[in-house]
PDB file of N, CA and C in Angstrom:
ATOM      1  N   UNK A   1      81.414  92.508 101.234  1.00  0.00           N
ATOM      2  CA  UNK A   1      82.563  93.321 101.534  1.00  0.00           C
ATOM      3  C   UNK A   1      83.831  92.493 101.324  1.00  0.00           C
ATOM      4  N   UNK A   2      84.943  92.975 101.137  1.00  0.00           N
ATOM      5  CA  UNK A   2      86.212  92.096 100.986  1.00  0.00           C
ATOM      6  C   UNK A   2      87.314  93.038 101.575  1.00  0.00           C
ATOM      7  N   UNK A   3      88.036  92.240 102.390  1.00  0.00           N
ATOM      8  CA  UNK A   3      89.365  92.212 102.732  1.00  0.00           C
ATOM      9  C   UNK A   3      90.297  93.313 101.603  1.00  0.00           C
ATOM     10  N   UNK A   4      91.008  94.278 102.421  1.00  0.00           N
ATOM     11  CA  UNK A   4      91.870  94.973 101.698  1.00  0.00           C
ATOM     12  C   UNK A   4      93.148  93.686 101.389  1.00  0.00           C
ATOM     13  N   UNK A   5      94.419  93.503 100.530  1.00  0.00           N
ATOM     14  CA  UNK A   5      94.922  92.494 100.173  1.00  0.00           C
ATOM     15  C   UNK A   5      95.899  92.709 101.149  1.00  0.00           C
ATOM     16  N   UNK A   6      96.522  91.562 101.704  1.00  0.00           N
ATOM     17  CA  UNK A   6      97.679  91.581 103.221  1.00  0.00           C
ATOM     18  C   UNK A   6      98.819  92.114 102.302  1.00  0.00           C
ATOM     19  N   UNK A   7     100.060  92.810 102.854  1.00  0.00           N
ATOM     20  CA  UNK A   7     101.199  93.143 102.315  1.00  0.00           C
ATOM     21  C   UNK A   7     102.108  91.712 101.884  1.00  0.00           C
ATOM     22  N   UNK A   8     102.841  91.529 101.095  1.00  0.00           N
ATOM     23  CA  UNK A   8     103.443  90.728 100.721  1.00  0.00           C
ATOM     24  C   UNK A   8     104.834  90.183 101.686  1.00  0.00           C
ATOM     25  N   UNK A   9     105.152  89.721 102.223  1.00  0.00           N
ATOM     26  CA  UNK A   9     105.905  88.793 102.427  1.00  0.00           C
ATOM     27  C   UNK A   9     107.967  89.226 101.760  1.00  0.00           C
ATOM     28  N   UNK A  10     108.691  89.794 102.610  1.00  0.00           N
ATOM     29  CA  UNK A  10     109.952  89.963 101.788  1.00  0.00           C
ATOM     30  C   UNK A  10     110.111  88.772 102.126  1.00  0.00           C
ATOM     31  N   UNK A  11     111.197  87.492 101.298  1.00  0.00           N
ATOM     32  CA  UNK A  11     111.672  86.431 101.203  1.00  0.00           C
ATOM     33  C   UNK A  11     113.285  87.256 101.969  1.00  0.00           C
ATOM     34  N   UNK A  12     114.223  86.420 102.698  1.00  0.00           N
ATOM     35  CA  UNK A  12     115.334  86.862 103.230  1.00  0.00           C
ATOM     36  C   UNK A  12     116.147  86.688 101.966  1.00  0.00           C
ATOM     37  N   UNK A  13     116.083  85.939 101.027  1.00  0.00           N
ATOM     38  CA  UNK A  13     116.969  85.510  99.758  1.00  0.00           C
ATOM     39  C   UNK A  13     116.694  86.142  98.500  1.00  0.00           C
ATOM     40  N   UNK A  14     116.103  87.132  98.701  1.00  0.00           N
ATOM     41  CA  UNK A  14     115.236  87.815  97.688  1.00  0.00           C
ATOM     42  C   UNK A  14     116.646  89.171  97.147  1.00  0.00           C
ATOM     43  N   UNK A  15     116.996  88.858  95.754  1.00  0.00           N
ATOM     44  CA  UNK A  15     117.680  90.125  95.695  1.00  0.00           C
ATOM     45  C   UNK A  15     117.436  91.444  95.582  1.00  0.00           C
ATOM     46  N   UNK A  16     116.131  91.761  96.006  1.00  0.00           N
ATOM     47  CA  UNK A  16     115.503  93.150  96.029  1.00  0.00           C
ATOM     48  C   UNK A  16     115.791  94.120  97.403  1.00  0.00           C
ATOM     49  N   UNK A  17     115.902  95.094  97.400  1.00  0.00           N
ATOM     50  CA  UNK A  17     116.161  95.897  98.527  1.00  0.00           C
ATOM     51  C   UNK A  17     114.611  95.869  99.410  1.00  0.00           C
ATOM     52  N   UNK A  18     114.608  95.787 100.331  1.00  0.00           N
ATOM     53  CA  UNK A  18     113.479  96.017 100.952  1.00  0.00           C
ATOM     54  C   UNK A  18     112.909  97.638 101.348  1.00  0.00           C
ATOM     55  N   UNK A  19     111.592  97.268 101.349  1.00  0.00           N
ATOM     56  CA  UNK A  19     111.186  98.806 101.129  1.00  0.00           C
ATOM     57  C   UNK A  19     111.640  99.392 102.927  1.00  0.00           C
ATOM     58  N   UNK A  20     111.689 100.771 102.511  1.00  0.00           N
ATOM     59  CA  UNK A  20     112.046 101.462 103.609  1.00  0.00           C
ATOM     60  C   UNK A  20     110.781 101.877 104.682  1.00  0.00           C
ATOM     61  N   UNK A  21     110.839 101.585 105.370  1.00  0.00           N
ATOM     62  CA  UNK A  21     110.196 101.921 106.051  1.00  0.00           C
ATOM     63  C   UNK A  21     110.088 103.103 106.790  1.00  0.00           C
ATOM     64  N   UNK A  22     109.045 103.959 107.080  1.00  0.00           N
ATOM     65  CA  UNK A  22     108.641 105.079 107.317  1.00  0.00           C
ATOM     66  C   UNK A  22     108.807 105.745 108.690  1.00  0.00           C
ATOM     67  N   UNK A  23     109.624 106.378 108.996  1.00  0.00           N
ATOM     68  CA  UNK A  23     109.846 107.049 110.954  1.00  0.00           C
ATOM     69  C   UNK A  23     108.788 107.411 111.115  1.00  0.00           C
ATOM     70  N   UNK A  24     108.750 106.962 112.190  1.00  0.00           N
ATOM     71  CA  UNK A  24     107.420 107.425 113.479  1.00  0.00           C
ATOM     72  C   UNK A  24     106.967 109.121 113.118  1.00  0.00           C
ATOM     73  N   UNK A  25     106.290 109.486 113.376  1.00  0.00           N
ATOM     74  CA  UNK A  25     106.084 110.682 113.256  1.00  0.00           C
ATOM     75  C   UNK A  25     105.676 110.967 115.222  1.00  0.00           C
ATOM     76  N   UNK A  26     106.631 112.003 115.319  1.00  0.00           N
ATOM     77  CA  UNK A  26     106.470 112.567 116.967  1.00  0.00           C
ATOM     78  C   UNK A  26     105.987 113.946 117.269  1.00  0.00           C
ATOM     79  N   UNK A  27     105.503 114.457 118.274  1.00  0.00           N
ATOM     80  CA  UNK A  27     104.127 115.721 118.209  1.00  0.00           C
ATOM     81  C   UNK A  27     104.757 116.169 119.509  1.00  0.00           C
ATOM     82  N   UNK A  28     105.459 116.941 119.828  1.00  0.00           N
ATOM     83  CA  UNK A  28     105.733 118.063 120.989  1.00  0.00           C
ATOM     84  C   UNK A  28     104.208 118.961 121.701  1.00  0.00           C
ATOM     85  N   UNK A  29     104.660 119.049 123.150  1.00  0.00           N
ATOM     86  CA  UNK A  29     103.536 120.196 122.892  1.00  0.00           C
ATOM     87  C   UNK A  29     103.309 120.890 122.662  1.00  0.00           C
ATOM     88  N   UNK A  30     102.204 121.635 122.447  1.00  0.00           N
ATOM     89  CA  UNK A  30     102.420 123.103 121.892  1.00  0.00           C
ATOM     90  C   UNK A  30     101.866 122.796 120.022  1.00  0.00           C
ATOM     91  N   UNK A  31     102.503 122.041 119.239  1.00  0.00           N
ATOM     92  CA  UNK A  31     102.652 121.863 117.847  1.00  0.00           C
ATOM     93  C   UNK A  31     101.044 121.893 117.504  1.00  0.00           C
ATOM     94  N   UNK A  32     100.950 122.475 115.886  1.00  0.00           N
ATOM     95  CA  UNK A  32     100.100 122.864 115.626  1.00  0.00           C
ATOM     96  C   UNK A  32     100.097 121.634 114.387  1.00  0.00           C
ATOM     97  N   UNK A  33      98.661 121.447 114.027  1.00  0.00           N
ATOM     98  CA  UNK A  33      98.696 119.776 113.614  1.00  0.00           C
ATOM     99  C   UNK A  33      97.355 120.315 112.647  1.00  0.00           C
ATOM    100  N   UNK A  34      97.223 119.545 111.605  1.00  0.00           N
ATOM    101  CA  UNK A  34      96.262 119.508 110.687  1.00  0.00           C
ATOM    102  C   UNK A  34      95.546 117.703 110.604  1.00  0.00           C
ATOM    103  N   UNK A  35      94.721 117.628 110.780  1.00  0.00           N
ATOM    104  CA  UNK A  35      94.010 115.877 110.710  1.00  0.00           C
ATOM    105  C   UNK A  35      92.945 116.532 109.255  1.00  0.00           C
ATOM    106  N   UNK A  36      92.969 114.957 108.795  1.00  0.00           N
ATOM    107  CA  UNK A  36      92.136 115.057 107.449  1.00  0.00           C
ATOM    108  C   UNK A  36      90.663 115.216 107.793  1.00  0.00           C
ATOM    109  N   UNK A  37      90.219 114.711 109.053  1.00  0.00           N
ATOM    110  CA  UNK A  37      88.634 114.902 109.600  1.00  0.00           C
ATOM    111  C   UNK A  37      88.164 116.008 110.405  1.00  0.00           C
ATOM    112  N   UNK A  38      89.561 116.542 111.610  1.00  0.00           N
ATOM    113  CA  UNK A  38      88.935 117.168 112.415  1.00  0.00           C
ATOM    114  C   UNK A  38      89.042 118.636 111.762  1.00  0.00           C
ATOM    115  N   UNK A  39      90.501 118.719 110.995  1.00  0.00           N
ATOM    116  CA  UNK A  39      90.830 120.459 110.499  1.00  0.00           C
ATOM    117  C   UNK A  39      92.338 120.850 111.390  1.00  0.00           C
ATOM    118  N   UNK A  40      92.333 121.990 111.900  1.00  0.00           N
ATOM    119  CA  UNK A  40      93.691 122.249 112.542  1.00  0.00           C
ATOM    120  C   UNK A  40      93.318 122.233 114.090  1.00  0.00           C
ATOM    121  N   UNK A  41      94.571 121.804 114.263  1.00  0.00           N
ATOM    122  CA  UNK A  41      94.368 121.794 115.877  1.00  0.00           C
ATOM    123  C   UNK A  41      95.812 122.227 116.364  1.00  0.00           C
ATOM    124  N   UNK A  42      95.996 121.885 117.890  1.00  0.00           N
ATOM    125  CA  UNK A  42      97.100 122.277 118.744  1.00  0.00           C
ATOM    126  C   UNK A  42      97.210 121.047 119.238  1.00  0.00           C
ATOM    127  N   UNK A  43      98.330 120.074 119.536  1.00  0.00           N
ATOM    128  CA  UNK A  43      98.718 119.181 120.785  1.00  0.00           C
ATOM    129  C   UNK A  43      98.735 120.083 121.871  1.00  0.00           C
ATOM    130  N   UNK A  44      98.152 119.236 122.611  1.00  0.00           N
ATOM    131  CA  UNK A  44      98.057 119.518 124.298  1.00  0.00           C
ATOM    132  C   UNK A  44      98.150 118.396 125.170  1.00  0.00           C
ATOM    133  N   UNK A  45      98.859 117.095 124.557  1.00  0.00           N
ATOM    134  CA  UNK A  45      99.017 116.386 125.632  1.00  0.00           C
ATOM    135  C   UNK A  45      99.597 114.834 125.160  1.00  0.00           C
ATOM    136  N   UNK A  46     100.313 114.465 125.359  1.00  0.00           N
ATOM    137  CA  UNK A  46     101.465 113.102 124.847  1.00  0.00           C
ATOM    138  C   UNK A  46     100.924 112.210 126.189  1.00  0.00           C
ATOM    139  N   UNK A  47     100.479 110.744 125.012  1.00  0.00           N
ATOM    140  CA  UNK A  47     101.059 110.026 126.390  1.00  0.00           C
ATOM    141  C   UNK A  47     101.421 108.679 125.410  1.00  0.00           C
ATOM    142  N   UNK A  48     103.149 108.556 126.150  1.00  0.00           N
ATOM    143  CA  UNK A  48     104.005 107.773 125.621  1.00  0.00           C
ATOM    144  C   UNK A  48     103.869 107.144 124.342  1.00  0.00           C
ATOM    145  N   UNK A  49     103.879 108.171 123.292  1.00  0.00           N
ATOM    146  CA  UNK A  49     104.053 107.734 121.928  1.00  0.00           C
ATOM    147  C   UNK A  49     102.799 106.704 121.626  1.00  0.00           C
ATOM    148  N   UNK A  50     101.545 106.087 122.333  1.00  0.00           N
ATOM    149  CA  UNK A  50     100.635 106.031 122.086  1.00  0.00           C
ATOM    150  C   UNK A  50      99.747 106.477 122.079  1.00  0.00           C
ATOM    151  N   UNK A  51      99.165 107.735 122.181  1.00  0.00           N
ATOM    152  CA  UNK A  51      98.229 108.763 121.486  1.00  0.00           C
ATOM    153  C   UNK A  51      98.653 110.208 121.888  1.00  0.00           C
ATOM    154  N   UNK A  52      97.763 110.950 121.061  1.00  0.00           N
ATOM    155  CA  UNK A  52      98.153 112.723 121.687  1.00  0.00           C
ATOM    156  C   UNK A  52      96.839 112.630 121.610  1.00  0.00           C
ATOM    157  N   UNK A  53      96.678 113.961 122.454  1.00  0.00           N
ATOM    158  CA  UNK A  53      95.435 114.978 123.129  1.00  0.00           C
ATOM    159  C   UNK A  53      95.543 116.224 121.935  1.00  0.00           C
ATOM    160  N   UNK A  54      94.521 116.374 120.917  1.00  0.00           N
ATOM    161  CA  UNK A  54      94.678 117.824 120.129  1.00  0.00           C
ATOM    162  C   UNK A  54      93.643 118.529 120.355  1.00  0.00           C
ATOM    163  N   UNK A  55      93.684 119.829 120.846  1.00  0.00           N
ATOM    164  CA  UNK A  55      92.266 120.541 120.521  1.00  0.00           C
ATOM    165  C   UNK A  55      92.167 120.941 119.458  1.00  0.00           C
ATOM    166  N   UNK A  56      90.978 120.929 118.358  1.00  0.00           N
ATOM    167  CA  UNK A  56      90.782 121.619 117.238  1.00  0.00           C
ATOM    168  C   UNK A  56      89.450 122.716 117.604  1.00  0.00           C
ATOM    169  N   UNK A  57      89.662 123.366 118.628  1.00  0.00           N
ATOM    170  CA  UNK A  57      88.733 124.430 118.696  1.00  0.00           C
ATOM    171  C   UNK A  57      87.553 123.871 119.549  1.00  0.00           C
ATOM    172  N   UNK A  58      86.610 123.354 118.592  1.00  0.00           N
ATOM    173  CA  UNK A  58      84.855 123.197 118.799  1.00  0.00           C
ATOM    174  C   UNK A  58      85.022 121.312 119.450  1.00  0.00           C
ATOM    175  N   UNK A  59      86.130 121.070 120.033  1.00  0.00           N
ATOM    176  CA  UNK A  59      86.728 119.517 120.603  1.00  0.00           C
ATOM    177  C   UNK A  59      87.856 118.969 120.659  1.00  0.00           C
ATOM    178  N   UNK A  60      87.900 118.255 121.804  1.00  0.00           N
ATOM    179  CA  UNK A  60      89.339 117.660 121.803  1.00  0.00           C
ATOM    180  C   UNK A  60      89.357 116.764 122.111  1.00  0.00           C
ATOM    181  N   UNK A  61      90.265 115.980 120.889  1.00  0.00           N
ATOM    182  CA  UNK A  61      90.130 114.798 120.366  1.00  0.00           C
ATOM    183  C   UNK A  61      91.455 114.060 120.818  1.00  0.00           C
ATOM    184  N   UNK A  62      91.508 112.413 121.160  1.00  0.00           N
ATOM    185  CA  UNK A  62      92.700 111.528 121.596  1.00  0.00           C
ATOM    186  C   UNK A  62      92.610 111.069 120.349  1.00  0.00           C
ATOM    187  N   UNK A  63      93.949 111.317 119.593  1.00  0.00           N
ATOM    188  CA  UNK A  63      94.508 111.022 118.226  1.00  0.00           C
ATOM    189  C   UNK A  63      95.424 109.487 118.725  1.00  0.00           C
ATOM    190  N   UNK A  64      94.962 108.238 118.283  1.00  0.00           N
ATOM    191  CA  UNK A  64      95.682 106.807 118.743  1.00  0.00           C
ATOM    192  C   UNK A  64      97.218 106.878 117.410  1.00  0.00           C
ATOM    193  N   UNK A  65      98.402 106.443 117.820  1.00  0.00           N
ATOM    194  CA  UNK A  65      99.292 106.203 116.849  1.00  0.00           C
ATOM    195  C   UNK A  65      98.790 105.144 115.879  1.00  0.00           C
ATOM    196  N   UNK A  66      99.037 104.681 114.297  1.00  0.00           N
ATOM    197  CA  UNK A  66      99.982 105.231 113.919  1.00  0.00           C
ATOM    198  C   UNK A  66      98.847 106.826 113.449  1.00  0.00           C
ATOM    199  N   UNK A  67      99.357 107.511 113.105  1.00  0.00           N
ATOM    200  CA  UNK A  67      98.708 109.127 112.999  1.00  0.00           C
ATOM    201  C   UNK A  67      99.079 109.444 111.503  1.00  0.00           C
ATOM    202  N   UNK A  68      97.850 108.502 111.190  1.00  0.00           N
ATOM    203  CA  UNK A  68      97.792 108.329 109.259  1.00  0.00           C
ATOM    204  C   UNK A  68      97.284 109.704 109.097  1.00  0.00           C
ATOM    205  N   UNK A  69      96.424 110.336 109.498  1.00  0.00           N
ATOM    206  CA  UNK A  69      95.746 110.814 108.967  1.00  0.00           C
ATOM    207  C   UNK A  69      96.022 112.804 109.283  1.00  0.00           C
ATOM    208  N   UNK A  70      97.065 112.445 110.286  1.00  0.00           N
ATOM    209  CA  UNK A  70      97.413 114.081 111.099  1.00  0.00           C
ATOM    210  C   UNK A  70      99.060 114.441 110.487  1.00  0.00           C
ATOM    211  N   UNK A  71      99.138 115.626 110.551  1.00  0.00           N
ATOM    212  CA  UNK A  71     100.405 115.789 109.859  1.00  0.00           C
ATOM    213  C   UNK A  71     100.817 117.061 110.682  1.00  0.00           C
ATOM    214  N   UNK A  72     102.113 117.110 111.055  1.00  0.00           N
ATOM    215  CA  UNK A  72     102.610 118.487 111.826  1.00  0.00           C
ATOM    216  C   UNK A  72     102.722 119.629 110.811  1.00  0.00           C
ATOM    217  N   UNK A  73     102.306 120.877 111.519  1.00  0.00           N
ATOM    218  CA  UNK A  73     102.327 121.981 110.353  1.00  0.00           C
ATOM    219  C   UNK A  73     103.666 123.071 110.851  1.00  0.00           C
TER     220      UNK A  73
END
């Protein structure tokens, strides 16, 4: 097996813009949410920007940040 490759290193002297980095993505309750494994679900429960509570019907699942894989609909 091998190691995915580490991200590179910006140098502070480097005349390249640095890449932008991506906002948090945040989940109200109530919001209706799609995950690539479970299907659609509902938030039903925040706790402090380190995980949500979603039901997708047939389970309910604690989604951990960062929330690669869930997207608000």
């Amino acid at each position: 097996m091998t190691k995915p490759a580490a991200p590179k290193r910006r140098l502070p002297t480097s005349p390249f813009k640095a890449p932008a980095t991506p906002a948090p993505k945040h989940f109200a309750m109530g919001d209706q949410v799609t995950h690539d494994v479970y299907g659609l679900g509902r938030v039903i429960g925040i706790e402090d920007d380190i995980a949500v509570l979603v039901d997708f019907g047939s389970a309910q699942m604690r989604i951990l940040s960062p929330y690669a894989k869930m997207t608000k609909l």
